[in-house]
C-alpha atoms as a PDB file:
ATOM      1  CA  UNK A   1     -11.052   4.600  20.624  1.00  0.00           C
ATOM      2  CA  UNK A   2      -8.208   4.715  23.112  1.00  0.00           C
ATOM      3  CA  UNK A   3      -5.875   7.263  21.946  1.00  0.00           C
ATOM      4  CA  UNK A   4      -2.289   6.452  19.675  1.00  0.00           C
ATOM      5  CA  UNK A   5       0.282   8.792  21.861  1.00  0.00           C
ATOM      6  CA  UNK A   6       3.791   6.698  21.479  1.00  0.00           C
ATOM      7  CA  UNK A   7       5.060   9.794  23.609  1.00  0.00           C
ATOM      8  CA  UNK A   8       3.513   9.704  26.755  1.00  0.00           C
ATOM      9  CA  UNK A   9       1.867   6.205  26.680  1.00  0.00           C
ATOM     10  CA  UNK A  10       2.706   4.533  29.956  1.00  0.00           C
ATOM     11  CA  UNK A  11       3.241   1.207  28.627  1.00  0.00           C
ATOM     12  CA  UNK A  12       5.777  -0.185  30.791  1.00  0.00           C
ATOM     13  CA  UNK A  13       6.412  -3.360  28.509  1.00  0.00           C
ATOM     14  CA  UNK A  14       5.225  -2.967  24.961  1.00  0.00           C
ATOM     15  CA  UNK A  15       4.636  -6.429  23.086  1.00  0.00           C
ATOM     16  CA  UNK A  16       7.697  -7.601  21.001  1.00  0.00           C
ATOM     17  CA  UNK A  17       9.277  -4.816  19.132  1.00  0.00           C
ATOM     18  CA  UNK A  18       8.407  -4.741  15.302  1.00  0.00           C
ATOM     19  CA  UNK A  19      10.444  -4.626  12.676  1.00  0.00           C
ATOM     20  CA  UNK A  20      10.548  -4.272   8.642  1.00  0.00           C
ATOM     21  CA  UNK A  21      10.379  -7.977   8.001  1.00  0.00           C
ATOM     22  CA  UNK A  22      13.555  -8.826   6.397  1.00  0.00           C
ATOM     23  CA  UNK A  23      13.609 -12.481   5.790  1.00  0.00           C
ATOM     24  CA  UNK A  24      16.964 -14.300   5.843  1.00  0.00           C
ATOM     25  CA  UNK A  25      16.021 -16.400   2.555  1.00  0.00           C
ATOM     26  CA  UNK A  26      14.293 -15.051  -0.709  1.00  0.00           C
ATOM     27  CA  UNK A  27      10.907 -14.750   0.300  1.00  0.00           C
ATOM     28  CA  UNK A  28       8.739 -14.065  -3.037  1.00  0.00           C
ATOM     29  CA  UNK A  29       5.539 -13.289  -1.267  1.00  0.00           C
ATOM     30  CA  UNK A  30       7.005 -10.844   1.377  1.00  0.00           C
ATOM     31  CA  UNK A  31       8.927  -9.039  -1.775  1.00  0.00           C
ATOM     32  CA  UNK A  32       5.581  -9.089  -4.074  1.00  0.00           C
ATOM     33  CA  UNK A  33       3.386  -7.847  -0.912  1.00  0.00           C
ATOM     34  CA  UNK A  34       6.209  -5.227  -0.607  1.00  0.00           C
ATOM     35  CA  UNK A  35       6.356  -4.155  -4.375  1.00  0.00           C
ATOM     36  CA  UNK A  36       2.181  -4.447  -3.819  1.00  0.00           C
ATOM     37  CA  UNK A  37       2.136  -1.677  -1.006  1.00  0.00           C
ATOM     38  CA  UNK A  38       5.072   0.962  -1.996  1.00  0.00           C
ATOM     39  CA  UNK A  39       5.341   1.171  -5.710  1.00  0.00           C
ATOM     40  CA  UNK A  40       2.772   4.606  -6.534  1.00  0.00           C
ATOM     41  CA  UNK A  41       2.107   4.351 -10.216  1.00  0.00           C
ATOM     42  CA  UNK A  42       2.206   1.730 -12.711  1.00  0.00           C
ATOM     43  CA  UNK A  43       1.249   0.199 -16.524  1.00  0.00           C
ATOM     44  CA  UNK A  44      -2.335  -1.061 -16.776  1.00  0.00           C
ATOM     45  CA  UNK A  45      -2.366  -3.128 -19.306  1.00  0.00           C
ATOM     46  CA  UNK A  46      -5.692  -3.532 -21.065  1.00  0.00           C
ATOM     47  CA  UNK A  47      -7.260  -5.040 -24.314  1.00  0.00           C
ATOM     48  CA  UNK A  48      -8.945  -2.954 -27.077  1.00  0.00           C
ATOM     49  CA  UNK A  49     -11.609  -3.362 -28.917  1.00  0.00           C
ATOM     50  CA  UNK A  50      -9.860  -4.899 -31.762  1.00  0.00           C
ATOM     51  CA  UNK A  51      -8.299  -7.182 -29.546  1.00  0.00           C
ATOM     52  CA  UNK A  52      -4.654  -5.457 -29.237  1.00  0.00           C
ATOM     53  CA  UNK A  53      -2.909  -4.499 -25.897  1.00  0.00           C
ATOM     54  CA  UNK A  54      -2.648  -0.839 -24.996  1.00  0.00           C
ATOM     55  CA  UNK A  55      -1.044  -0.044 -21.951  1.00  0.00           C
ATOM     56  CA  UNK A  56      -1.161   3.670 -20.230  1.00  0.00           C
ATOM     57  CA  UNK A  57       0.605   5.181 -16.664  1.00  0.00           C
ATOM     58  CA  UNK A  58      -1.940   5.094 -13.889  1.00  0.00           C
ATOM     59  CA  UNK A  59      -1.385   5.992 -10.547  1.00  0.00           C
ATOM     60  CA  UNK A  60      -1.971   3.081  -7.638  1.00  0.00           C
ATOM     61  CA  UNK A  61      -2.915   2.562  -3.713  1.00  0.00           C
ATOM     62  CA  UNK A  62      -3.772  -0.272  -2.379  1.00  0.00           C
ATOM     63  CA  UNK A  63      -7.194  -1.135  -0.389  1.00  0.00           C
ATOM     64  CA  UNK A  64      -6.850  -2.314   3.520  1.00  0.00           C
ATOM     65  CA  UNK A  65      -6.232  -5.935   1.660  1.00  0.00           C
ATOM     66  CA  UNK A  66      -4.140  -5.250  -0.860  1.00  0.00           C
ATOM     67  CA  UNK A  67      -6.332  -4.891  -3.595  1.00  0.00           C
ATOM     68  CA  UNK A  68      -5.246  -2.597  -5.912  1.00  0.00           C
ATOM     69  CA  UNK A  69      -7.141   0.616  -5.958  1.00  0.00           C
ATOM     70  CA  UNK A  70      -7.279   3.117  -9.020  1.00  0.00           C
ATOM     71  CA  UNK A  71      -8.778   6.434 -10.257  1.00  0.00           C
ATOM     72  CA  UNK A  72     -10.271   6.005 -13.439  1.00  0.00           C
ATOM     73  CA  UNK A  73     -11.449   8.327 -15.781  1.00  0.00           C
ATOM     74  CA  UNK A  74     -14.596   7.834 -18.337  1.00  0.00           C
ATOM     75  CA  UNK A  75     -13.100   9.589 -20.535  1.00  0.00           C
ATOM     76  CA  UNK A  76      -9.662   7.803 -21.019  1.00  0.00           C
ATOM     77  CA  UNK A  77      -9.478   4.771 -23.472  1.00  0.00           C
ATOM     78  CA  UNK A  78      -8.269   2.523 -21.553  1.00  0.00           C
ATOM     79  CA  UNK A  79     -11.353   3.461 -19.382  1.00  0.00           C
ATOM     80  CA  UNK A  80     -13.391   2.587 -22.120  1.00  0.00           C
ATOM     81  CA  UNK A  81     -11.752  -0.596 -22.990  1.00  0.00           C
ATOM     82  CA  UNK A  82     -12.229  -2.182 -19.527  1.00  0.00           C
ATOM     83  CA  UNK A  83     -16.140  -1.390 -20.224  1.00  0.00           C
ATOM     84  CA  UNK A  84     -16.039  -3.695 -22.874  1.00  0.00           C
ATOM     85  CA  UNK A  85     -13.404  -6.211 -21.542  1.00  0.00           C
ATOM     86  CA  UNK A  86     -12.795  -5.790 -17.584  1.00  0.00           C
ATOM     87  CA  UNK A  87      -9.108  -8.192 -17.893  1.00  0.00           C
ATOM     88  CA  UNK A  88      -6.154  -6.016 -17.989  1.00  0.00           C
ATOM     89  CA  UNK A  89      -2.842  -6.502 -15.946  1.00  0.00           C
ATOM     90  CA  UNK A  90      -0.755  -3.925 -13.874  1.00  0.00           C
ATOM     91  CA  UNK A  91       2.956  -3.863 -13.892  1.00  0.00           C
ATOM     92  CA  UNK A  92       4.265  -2.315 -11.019  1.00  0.00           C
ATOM     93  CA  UNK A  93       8.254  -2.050 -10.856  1.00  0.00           C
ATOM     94  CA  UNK A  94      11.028  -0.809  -8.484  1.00  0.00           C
ATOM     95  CA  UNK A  95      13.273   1.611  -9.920  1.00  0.00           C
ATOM     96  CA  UNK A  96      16.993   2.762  -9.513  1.00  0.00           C
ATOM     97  CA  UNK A  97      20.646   3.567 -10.810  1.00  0.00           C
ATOM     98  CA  UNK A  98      22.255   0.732 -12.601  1.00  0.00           C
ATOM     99  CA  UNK A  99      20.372  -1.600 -15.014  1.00  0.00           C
ATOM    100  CA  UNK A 100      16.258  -1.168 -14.453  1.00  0.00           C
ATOM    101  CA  UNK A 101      16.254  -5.425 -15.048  1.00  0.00           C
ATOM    102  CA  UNK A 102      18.408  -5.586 -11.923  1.00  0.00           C
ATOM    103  CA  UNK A 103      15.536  -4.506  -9.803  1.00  0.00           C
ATOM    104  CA  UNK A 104      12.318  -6.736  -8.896  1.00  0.00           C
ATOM    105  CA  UNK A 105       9.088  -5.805 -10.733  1.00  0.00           C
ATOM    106  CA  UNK A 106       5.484  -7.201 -10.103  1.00  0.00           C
ATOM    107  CA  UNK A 107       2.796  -8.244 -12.791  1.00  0.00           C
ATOM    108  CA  UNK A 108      -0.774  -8.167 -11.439  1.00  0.00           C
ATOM    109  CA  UNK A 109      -3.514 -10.072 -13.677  1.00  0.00           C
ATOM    110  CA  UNK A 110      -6.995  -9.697 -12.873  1.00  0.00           C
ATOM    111  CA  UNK A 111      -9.946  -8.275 -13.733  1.00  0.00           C
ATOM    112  CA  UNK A 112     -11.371  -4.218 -12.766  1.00  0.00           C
ATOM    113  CA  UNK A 113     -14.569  -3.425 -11.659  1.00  0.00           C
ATOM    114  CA  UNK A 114     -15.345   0.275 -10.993  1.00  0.00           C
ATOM    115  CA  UNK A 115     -16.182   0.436  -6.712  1.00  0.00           C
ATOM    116  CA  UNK A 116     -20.224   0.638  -5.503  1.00  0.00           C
ATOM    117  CA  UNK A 117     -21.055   4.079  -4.464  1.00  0.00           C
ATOM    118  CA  UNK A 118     -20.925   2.899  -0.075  1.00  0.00           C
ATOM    119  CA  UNK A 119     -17.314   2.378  -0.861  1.00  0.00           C
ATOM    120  CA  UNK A 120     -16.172   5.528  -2.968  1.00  0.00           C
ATOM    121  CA  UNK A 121     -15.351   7.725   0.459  1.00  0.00           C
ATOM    122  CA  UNK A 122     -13.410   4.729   1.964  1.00  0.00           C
ATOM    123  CA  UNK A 123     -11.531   4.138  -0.893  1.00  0.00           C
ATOM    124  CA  UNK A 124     -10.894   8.093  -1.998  1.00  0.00           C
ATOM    125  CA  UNK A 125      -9.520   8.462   1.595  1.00  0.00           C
ATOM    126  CA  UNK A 126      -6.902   6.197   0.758  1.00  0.00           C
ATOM    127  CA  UNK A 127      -5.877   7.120  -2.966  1.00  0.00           C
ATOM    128  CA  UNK A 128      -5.916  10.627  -1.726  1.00  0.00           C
ATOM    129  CA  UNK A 129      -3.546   9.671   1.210  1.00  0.00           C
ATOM    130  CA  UNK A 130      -1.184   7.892  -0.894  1.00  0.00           C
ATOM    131  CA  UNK A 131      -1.564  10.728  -3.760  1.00  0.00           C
ATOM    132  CA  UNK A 132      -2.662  14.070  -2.338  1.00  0.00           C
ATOM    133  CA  UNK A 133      -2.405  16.194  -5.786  1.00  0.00           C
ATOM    134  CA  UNK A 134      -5.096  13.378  -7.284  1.00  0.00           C
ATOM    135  CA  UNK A 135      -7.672  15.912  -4.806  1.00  0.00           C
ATOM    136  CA  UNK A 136      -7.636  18.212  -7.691  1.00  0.00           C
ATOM    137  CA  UNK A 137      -9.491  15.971 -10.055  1.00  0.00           C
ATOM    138  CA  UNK A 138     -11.094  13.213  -7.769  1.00  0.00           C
ATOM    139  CA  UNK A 139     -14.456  14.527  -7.505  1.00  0.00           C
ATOM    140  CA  UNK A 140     -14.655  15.340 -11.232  1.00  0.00           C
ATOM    141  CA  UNK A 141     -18.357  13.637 -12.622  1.00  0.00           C
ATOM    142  CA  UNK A 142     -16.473  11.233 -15.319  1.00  0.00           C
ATOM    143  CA  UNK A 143     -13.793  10.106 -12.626  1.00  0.00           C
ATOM    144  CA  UNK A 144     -14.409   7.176 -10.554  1.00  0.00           C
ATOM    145  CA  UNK A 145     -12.868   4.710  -7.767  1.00  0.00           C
ATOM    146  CA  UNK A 146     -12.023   1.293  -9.946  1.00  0.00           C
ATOM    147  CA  UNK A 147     -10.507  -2.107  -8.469  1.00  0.00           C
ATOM    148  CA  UNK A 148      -8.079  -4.724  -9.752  1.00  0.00           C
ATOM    149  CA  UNK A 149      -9.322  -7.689  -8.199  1.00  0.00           C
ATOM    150  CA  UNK A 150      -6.024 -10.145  -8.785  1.00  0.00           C
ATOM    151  CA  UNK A 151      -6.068 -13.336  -9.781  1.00  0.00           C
ATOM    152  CA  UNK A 152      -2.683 -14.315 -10.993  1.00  0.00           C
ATOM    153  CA  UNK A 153       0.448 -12.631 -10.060  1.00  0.00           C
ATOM    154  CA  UNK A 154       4.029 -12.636 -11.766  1.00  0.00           C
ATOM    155  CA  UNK A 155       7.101 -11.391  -9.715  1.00  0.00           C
ATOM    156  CA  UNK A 156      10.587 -11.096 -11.210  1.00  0.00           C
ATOM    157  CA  UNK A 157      12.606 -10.502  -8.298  1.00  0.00           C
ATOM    158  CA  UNK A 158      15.957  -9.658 -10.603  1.00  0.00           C
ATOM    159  CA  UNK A 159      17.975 -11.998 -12.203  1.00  0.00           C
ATOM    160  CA  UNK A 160      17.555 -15.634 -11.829  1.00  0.00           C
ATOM    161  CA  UNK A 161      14.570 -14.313  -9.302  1.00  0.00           C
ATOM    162  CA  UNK A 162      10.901 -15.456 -10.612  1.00  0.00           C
ATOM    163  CA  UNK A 163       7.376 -16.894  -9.120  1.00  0.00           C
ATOM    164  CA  UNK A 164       3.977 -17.269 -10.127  1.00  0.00           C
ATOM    165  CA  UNK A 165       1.255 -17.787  -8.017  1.00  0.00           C
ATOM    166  CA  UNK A 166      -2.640 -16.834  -7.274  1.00  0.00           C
ATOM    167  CA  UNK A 167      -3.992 -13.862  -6.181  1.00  0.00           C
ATOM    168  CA  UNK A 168      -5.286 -14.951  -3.093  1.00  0.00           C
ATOM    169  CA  UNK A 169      -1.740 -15.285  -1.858  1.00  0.00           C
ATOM    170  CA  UNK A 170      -1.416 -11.688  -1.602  1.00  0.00           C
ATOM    171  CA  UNK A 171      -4.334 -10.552  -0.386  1.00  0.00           C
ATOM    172  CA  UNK A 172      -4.376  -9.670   3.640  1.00  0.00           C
ATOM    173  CA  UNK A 173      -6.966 -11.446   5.547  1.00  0.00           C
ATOM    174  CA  UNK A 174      -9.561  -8.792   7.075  1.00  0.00           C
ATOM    175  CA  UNK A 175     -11.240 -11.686   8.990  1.00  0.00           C
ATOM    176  CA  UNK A 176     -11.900  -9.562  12.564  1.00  0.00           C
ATOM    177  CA  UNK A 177     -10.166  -6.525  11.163  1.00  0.00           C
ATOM    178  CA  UNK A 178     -13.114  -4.028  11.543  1.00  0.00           C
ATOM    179  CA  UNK A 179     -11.923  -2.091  14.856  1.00  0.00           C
ATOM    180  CA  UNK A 180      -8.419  -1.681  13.347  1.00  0.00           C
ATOM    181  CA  UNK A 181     -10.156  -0.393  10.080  1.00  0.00           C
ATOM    182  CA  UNK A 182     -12.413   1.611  11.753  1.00  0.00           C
ATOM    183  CA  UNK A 183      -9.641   3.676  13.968  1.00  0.00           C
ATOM    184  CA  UNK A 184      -6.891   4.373  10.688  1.00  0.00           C
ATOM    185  CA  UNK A 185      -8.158   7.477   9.827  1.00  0.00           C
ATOM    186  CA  UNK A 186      -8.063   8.912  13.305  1.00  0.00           C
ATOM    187  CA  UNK A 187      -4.709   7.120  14.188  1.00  0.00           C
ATOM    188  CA  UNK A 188      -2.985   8.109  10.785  1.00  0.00           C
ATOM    189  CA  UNK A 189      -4.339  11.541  11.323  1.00  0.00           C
ATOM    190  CA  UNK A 190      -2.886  11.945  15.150  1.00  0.00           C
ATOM    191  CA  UNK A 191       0.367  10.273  14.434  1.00  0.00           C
ATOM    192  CA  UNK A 192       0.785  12.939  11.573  1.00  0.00           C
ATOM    193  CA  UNK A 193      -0.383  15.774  13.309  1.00  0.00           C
ATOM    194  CA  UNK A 194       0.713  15.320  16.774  1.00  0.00           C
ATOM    195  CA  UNK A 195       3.799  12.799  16.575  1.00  0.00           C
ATOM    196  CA  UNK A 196       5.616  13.571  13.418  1.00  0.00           C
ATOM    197  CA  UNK A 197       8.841  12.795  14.676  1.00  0.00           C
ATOM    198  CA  UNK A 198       8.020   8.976  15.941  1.00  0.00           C
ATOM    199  CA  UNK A 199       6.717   8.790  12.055  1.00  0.00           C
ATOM    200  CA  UNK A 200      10.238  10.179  10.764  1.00  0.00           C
ATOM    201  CA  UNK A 201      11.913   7.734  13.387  1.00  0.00           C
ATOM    202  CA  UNK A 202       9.932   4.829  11.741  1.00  0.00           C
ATOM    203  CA  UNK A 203      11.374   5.430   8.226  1.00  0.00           C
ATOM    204  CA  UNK A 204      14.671   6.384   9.441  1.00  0.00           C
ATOM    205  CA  UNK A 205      15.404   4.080  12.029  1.00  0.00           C
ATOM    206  CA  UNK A 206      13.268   0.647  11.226  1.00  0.00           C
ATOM    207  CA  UNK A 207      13.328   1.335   7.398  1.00  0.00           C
ATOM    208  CA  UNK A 208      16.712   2.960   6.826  1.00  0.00           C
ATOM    209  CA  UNK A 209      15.220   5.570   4.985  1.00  0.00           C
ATOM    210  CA  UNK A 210      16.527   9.228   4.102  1.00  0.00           C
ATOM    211  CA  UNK A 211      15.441  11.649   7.070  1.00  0.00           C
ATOM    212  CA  UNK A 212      12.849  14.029   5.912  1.00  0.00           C
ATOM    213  CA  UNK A 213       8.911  15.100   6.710  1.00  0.00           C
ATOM    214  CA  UNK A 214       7.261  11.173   6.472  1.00  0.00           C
ATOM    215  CA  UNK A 215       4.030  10.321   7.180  1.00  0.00           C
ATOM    216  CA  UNK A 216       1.929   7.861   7.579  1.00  0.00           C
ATOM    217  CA  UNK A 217      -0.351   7.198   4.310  1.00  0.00           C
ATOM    218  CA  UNK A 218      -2.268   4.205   5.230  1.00  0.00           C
ATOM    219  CA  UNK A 219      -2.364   1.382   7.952  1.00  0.00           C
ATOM    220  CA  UNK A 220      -3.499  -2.526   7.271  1.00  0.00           C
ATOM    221  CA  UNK A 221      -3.280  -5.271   9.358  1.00  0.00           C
ATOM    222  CA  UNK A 222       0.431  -6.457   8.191  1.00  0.00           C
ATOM    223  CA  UNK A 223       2.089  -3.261   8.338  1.00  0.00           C
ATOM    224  CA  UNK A 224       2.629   1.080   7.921  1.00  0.00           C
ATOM    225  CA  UNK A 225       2.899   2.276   4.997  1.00  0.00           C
ATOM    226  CA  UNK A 226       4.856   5.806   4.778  1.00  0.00           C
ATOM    227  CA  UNK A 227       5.333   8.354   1.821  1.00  0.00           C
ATOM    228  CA  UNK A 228       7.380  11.601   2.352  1.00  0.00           C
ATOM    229  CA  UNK A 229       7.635  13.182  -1.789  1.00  0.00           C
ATOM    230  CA  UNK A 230       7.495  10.667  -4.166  1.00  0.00           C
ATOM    231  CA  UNK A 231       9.435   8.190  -1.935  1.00  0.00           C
ATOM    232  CA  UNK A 232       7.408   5.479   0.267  1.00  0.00           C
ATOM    233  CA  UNK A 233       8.667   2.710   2.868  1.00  0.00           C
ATOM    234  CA  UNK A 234       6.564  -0.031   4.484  1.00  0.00           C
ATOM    235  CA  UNK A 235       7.007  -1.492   8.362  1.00  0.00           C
ATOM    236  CA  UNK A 236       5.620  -4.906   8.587  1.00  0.00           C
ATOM    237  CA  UNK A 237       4.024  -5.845  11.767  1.00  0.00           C
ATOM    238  CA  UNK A 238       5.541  -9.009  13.165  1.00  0.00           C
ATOM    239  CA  UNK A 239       2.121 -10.476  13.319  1.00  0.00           C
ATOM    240  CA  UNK A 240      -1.384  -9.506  12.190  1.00  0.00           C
ATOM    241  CA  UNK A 241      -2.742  -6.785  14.031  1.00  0.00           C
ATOM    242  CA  UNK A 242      -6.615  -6.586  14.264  1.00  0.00           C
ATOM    243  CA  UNK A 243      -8.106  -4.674  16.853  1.00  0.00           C
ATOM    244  CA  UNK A 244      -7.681  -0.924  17.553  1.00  0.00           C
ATOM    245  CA  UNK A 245      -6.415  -1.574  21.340  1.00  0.00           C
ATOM    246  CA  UNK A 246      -3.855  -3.484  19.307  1.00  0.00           C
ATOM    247  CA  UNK A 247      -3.093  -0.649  16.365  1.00  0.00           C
ATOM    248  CA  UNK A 248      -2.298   1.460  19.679  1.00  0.00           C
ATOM    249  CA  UNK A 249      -0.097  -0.621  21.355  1.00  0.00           C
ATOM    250  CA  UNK A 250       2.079  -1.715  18.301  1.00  0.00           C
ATOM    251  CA  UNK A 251       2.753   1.509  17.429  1.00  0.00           C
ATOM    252  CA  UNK A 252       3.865   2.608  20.862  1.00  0.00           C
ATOM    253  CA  UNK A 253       6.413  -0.619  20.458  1.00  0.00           C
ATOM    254  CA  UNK A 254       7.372   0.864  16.655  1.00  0.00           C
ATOM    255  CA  UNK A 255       8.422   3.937  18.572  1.00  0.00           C
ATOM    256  CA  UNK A 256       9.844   2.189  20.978  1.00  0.00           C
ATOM    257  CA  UNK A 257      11.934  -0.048  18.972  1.00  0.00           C
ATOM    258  CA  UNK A 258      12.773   2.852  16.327  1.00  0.00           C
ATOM    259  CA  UNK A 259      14.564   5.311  19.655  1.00  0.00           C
ATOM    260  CA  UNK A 260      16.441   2.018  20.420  1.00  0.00           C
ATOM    261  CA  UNK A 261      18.305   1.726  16.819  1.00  0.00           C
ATOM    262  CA  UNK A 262      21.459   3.600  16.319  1.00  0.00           C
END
């Protein structure tokens, strides 16, 4: 893999310069995908065995196509309800000051089915990015990697703010996606490590964010997603990005276009 250095790459002319997607309209797919990628712990939802709903905190990432991943364990009844009845829904909601109904929240329907053992270290590498302190228990014998595969969505964007649509619509396509999914590890890894400071620049100068120690938690085709504490921010590539040549370059134009904000 050619190696991500936004510092010393010689890239004379870097392709267009990415930024946060910020549509000009109300754009309920772009605010669901966001609320998808950033919110870090939600309400599952699921049925019990006498039919009621119990719902219980779980923590969330997200697989490379927005699937949502979770950490499950045996033990836990809600665990045991999804043995006997794998629907459930996840709420995931942005929070704030002022009136929690002022701020969008996302309802993710679907079914979960606990992950095959060939992708347990794939999908561990990114719950563990996204929540580091989840180490501690991950590899415990009754815990496993479980998915919600979605199949209808509900988005309250605030008031007067609603949609409903499928699943599929916010799912990323992976369709010749494998180099780019192949090189995140090492390019999350050496942008952490070695550039820290473009990272920062990306949630401080593309996202607006508070300046602090981010990083990088995962990388998908459509975007960055960044965590520093419990606080995360997502940059949205202007267009799909698929190869690992192309992971390199865009985020040598992130840098660029983050040193040229004031």
């Amino acid at each position: 893999m050619t190696p991500v250095d936004p510092l010393t790459d010689p890239l004379a002319n870097p392709v267009a310069e990415p930024r946060p997607n910020v549509p000009e309209v109300y754009d309920a797919i772009a605010v669901s995908k966001g609320l998808l990628r950033s919110i870090r712990a939600g309400a599952l939802a699921t049925l019990g065995q006498d039919g009621a709903p119990f719902s219980t905190l779980v923590n969330v990432a997200t697989d490379h196509d927005g699937t949502p991943i979770l950490l499950l364990s045996g033990l836990a009844l809600h665990t045991r309800n999804l043995a006997a009845d794998a629907r459930a829904s996840l709420l995931l909601a942005e929070t704030g000051k002022g009136d929690p109904l002022a701020y969008p929240r996302l309802t993710v329907s679907g079914q979960v089915r606990k992950c095959a053992d060939s992708e347990r270290d794939r999908l561990k590498q990114r719950f563990l990015s996204r929540h580091p302190k989840s180490a501690l228990y991950a590899d415990f014998g009754d815990f496993g990697f479980y998915r919600l595969d979605m199949v209808k969505i509900h988005l309250n964007g605030g008031f007067a703010r609603a949609a409903d649509f499928d699943g599929a619509a916010l799912r990323t396509p992976l369709d010749g996606a494998e180099s780019m999914i192949a090189a995140e590890a090492s390019a999350i890894a050496h942008m952490n490590s070695d550039h820290a400071e473009a990272v920062r620049l990306y949630a401080t100068k593309l996202c607006r964010a508070a300046d602090g120690p981010w990083r990088i938690t995962g990388i998908d085709p459509e975007g960055v997603d960044l965590a520093w504490g419990e606080s995360t921010e997502r940059v949205t590539f202007q267009s799909p990005v698929l190869t690992a040549d192309a992971l390199h370059h865009t985020l040598v134009a992130l840098a660029v276009a983050a040193r040229s904000q004031n």
